[in-house]
Every structure is written in structure tokens, then in C-alpha cells.
C-alpha atoms as a PDB file:
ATOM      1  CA  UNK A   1     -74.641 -11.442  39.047  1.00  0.00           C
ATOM      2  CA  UNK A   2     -71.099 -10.737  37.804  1.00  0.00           C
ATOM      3  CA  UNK A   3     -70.719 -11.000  33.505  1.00  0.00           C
ATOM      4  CA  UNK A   4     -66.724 -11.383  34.403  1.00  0.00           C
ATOM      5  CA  UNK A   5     -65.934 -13.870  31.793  1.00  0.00           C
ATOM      6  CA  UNK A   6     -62.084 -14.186  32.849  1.00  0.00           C
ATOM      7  CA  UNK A   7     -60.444 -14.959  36.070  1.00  0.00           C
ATOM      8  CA  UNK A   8     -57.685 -12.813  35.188  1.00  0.00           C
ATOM      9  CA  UNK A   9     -56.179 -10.072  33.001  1.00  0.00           C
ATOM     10  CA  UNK A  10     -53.853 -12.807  31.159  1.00  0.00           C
ATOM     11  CA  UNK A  11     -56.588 -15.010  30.591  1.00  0.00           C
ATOM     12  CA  UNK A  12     -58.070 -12.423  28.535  1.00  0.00           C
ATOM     13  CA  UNK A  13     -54.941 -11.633  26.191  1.00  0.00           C
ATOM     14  CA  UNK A  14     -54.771 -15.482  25.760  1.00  0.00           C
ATOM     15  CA  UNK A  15     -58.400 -15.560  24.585  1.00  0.00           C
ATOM     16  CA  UNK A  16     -58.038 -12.458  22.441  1.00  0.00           C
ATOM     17  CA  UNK A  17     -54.083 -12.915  21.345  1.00  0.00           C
ATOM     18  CA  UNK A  18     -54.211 -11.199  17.864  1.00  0.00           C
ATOM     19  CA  UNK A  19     -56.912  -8.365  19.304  1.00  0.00           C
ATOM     20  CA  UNK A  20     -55.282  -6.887  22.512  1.00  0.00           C
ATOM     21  CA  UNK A  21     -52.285  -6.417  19.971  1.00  0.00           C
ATOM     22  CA  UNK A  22     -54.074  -3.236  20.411  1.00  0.00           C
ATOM     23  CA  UNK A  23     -52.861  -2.718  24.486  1.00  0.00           C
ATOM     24  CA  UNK A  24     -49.848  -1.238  25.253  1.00  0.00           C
ATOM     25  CA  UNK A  25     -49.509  -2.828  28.602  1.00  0.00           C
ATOM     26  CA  UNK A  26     -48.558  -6.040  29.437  1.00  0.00           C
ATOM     27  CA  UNK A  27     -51.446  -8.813  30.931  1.00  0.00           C
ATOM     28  CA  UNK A  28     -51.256  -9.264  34.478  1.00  0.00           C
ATOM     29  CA  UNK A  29     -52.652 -12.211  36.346  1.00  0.00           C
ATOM     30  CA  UNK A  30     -54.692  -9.199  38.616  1.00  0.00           C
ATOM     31  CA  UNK A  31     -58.978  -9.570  38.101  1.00  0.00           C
ATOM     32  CA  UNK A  32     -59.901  -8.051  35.253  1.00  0.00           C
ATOM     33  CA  UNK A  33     -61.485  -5.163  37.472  1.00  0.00           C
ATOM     34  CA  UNK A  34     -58.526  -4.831  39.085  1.00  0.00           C
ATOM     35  CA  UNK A  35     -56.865  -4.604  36.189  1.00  0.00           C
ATOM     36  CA  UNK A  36     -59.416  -1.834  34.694  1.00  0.00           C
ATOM     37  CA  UNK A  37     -59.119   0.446  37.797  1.00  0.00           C
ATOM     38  CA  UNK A  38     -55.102   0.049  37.234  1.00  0.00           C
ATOM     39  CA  UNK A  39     -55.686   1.412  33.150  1.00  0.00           C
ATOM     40  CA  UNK A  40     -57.713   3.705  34.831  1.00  0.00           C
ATOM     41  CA  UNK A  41     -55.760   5.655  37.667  1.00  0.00           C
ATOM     42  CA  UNK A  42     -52.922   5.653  35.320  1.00  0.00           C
ATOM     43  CA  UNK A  43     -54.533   7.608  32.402  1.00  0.00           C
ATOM     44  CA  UNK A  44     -53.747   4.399  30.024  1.00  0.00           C
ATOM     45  CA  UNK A  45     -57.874   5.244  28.953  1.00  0.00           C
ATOM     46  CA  UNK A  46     -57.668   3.495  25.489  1.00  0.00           C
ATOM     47  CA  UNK A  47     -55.891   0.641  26.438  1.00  0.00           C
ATOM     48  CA  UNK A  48     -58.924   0.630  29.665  1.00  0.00           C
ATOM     49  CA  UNK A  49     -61.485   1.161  26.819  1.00  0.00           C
ATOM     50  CA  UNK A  50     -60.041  -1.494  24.607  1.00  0.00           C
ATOM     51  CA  UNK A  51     -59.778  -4.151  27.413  1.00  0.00           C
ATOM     52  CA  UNK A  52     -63.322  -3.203  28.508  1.00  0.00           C
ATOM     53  CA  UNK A  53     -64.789  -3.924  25.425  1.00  0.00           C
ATOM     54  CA  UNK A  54     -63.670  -7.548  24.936  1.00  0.00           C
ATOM     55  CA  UNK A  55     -63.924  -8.305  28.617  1.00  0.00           C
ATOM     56  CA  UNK A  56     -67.631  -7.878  28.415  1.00  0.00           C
ATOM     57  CA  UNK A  57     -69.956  -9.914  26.857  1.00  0.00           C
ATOM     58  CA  UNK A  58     -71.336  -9.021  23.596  1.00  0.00           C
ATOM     59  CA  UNK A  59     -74.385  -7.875  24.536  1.00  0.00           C
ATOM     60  CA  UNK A  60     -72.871  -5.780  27.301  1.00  0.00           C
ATOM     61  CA  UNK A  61     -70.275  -4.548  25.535  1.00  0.00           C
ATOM     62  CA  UNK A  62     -72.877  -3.120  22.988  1.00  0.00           C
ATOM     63  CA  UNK A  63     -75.146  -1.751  25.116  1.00  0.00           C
ATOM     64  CA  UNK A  64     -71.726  -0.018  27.180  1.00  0.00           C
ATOM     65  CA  UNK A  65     -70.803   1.246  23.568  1.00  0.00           C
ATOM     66  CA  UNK A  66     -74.077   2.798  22.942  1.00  0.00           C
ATOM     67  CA  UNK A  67     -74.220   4.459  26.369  1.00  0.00           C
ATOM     68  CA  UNK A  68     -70.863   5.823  26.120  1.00  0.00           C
ATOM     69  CA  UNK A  69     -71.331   7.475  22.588  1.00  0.00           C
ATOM     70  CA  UNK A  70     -74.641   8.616  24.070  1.00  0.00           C
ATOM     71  CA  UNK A  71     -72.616  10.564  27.041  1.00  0.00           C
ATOM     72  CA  UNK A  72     -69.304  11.522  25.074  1.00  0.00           C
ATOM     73  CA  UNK A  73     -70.727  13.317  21.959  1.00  0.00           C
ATOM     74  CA  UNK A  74     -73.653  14.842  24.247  1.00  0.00           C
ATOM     75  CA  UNK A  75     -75.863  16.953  22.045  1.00  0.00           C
ATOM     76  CA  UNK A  76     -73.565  15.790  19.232  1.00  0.00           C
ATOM     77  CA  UNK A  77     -76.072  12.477  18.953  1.00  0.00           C
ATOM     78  CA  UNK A  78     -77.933  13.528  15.735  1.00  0.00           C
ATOM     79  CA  UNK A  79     -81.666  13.603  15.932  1.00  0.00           C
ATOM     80  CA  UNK A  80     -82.033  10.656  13.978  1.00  0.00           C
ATOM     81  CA  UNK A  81     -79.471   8.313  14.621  1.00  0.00           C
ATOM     82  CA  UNK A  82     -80.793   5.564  13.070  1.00  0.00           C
ATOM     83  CA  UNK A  83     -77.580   2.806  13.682  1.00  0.00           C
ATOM     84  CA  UNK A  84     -77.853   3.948  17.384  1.00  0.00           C
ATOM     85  CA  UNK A  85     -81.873   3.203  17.533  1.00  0.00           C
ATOM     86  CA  UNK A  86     -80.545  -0.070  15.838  1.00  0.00           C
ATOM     87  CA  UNK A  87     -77.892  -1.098  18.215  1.00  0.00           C
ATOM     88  CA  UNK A  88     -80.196   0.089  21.045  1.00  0.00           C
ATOM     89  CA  UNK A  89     -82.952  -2.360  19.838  1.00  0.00           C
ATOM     90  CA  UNK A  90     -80.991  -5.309  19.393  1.00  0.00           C
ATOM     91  CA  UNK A  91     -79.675  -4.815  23.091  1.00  0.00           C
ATOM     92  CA  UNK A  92     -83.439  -4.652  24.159  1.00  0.00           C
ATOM     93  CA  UNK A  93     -84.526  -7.450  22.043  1.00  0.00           C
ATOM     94  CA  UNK A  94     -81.021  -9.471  20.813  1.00  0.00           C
ATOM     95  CA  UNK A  95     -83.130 -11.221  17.839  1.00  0.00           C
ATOM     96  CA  UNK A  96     -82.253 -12.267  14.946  1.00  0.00           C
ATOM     97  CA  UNK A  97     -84.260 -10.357  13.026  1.00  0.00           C
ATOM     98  CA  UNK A  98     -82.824  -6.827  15.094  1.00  0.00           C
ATOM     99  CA  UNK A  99     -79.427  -8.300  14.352  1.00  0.00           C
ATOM    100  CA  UNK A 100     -79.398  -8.135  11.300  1.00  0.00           C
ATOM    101  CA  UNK A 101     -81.517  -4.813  11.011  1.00  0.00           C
ATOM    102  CA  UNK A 102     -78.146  -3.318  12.682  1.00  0.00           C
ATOM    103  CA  UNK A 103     -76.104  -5.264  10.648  1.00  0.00           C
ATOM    104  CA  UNK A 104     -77.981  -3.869   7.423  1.00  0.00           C
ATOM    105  CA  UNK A 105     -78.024  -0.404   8.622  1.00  0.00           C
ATOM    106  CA  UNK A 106     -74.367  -0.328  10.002  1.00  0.00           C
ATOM    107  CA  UNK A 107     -73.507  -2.187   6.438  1.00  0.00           C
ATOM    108  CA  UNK A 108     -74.634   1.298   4.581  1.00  0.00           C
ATOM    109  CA  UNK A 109     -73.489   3.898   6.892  1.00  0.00           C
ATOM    110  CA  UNK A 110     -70.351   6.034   7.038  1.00  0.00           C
ATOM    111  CA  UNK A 111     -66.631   4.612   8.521  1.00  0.00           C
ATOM    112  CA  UNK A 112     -65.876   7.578  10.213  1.00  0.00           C
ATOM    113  CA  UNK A 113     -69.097   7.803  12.223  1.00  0.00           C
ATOM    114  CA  UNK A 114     -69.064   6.489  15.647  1.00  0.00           C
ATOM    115  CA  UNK A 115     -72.640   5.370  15.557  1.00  0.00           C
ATOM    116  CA  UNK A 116     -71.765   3.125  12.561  1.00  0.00           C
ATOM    117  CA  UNK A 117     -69.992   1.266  14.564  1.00  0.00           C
ATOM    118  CA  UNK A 118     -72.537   0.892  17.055  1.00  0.00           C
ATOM    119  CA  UNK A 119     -74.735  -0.832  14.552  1.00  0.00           C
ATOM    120  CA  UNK A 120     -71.519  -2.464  13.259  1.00  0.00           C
ATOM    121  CA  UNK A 121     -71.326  -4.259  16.806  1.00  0.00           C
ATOM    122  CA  UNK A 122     -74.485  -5.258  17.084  1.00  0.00           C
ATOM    123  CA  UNK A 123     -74.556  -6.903  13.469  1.00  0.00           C
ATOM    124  CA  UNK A 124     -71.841  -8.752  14.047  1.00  0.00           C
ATOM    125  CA  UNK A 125     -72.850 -10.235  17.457  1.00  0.00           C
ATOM    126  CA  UNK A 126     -73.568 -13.401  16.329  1.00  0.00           C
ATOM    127  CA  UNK A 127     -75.461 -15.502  13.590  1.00  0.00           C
ATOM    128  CA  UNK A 128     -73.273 -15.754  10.460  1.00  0.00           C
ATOM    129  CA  UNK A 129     -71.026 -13.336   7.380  1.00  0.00           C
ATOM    130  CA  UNK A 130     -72.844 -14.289   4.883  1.00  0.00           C
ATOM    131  CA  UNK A 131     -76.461 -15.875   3.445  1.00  0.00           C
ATOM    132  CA  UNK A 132     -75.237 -18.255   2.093  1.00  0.00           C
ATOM    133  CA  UNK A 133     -76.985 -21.518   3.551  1.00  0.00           C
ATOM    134  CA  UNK A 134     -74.679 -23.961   1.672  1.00  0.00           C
ATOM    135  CA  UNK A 135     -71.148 -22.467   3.060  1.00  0.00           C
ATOM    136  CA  UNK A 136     -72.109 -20.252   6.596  1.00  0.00           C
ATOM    137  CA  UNK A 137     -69.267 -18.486   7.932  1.00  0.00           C
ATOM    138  CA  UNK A 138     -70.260 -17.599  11.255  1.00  0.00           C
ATOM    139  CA  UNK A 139     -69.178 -14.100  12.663  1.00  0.00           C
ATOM    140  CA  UNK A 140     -65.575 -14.206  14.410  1.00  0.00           C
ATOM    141  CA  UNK A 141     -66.133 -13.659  18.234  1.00  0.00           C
ATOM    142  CA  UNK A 142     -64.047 -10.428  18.089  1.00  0.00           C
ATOM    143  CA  UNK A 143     -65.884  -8.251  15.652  1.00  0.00           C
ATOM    144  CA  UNK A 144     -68.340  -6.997  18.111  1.00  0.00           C
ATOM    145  CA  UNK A 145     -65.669  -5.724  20.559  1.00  0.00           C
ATOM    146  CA  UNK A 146     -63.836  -4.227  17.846  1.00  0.00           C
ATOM    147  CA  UNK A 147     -66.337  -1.920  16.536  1.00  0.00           C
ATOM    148  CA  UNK A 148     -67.544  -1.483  20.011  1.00  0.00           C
ATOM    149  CA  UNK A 149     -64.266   0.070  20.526  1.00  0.00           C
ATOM    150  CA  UNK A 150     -64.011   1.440  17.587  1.00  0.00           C
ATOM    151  CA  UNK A 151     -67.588   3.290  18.064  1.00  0.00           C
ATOM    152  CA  UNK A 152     -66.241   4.965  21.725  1.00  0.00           C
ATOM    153  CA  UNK A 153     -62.957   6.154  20.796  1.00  0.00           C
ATOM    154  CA  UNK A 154     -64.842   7.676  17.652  1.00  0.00           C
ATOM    155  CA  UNK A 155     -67.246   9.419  20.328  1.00  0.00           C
ATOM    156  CA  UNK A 156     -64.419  10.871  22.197  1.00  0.00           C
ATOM    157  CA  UNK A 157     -62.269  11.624  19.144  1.00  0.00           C
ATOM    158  CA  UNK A 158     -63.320  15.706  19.444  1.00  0.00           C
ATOM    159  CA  UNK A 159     -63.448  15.913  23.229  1.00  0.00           C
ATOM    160  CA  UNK A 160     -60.693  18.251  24.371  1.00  0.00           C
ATOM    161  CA  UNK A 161     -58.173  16.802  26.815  1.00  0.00           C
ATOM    162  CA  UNK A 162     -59.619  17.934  29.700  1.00  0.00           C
ATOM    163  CA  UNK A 163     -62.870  16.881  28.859  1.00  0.00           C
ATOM    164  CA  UNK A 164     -61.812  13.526  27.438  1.00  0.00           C
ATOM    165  CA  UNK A 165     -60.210  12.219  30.445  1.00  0.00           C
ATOM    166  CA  UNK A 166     -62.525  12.940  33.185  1.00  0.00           C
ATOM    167  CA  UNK A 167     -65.789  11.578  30.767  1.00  0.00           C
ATOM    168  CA  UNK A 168     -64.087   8.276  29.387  1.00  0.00           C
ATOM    169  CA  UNK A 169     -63.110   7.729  33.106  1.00  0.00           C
ATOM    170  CA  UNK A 170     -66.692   7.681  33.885  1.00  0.00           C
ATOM    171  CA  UNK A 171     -67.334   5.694  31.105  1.00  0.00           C
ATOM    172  CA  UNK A 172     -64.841   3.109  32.556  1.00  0.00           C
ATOM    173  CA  UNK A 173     -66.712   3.222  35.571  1.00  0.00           C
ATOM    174  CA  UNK A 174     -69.669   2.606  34.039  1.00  0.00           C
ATOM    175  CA  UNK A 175     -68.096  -0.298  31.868  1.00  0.00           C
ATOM    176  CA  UNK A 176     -66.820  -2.284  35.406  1.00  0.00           C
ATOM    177  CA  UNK A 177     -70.306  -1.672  36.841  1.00  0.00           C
ATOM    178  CA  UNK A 178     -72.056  -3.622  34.208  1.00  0.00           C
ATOM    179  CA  UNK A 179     -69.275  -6.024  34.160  1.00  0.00           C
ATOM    180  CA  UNK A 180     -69.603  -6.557  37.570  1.00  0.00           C
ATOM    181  CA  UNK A 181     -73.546  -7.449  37.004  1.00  0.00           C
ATOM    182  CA  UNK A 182     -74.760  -3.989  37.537  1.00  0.00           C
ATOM    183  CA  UNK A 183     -77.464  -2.191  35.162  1.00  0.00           C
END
């Protein structure tokens, strides 16, 4: 069953105008796949990534986060990676209870660590900011794509070129898969 949640490329930018600030290409009224493949062929990888990310449903676009930091730092994953584990068990279990586990973990953890951000995403994939019963501010629909973004071009960050392109390409791949309404 396809998780495509726009028609088209445009529709997209129009639901994410401030956030795709962050493409360098212009929408298109192509299918979002279509559109991904076209990022793709043409080595435009972080604009691909970046689209991915907020094409996707939240959940998806977690669990496509966690899998691509998994494959792009390779035996770079620490041994204990506990916002990963915490990302990774909100996908399996998206309670409210493992939400904010992540969101707690990713809350303490370094900004310049990709797996931070995995946590990050997950935290912020729904329920609300603050705990604060009397005045809930519930978490902006963008924050999870953001740090899922965030989290994957961290993960690549050290790859050299010729490793980078190949491996986020396969990532991409992967990321159109899922979206599609494949495992």
C-alpha cells in the first residue's frame, strides 16, 4: 500500500513552504517518485534526501532515518547507541510512552551526533512541546523530518565522495521503496 502523501512534487513545497527553503530545485508537478529518481540521477542527493524526508510519513521517515545512519556510518554505529535503540523502539511500538523516552534521550544528547537526531525525530513525532496541561503546544508537523534529515546528512558527513554518492543513492532507493508501501 503506497504511504505517498502528495500527488505531486508542488503539492509538497506548498505543504512544507518555509521547510523545502532547504531545496535548491524548483517543485515540479511530476509524482513525488518521479521527482526523487530525477534528484537522484542528477547527483542533487541532499536536496533527494531532504525531499524524502518530509514526503514520508513520520513514522517512515524515522524508521528510513534510522536505517540510513545504520548503513552510512557502518561500524561507526557505537556499541551502545542508546538514541538509536530509542528511535528504533518507538518505530516498533510508536507509544506514547517510547515517544517520549526518545524525546528524553535525544533532549540530553550531543548536536553534532547523527543519532541525536534520530531520537530527536522520534520525540518530536507527535504528542505535544511541553507538560504543561493548562497551555499544550503540540509539536509542529515538520520537526520530525527535520531532524530526520538532519540525522542522515550527519551519517554521511565523513563518507568520502566516492563513497557518499553511491551509499546515499541507495539510501534514496531505499527511501522510495518504503514510500511506495514497501518494508
Amino acid at each position: 500500500m503506497s504511504r505517498l502523501r502528495f500527488a505531486t512534487a508542488r503539492a509538497l513545497y506548498e505543504a512544507f513552504p518555509a521547510e523545502v527553503t532547504k531545496l535548491k530545485v524548483a517543485p515540479t508537478d511530476a509524482s513525488p517518485v518521479a521527482f526523487l529518481n530525477k534528484l537522484s540521477s542528477e547527483e542533487k542527493l541532499d536536496d533527494a534526501v531532504t525531499f524524502c524526508v518530509y514526503l514520508l510519513p513520520r513514522r517512515e521517515a524515522v524508521w528510513w532515518a534510522c536505517g540510513s545512519a545504520r548503513s552510512l556510518l557502518g561500524d561507526g554505529v557505537p556499541s551502545h547507541a542508546e538514541c538509536l535503540d530509542a528511535a528504533e523502539a518507538w518505530v516498533h511500538e510508536p507509544t506514547e510512552q517510547r515517544r517520549l523516552a526518545a524525546f528524553d534521550v535525544g533532549s540530553r544528547s550531543d548536536n553534532n551526533d547523527a543519532l541525536t537526531w534520530l531520537a530527536r525525530a522520534a520525540g518530536w513525532a507527535g504528542g505535544t512541546l511541553t507538560v504543561d496541561a493548562k497551555k499544550p503546544v503540540p509539536v509542529p508537523q515538520h520537526l520530525t523530518p527535520t531532524a530526520a534529515r538532519i540525522a542522515i546528512l550527519l551519517s554521511a558527513h565523513g563518507l568520502a565522495p566516492e563513497q557518499r554518492t553511491p551509499r546515499i543513492r541507495a539510501r534514496i532507493a531505499e527511501g522510495i521503496k518504503l514510500a511506495e508501501g514497501g518494508p
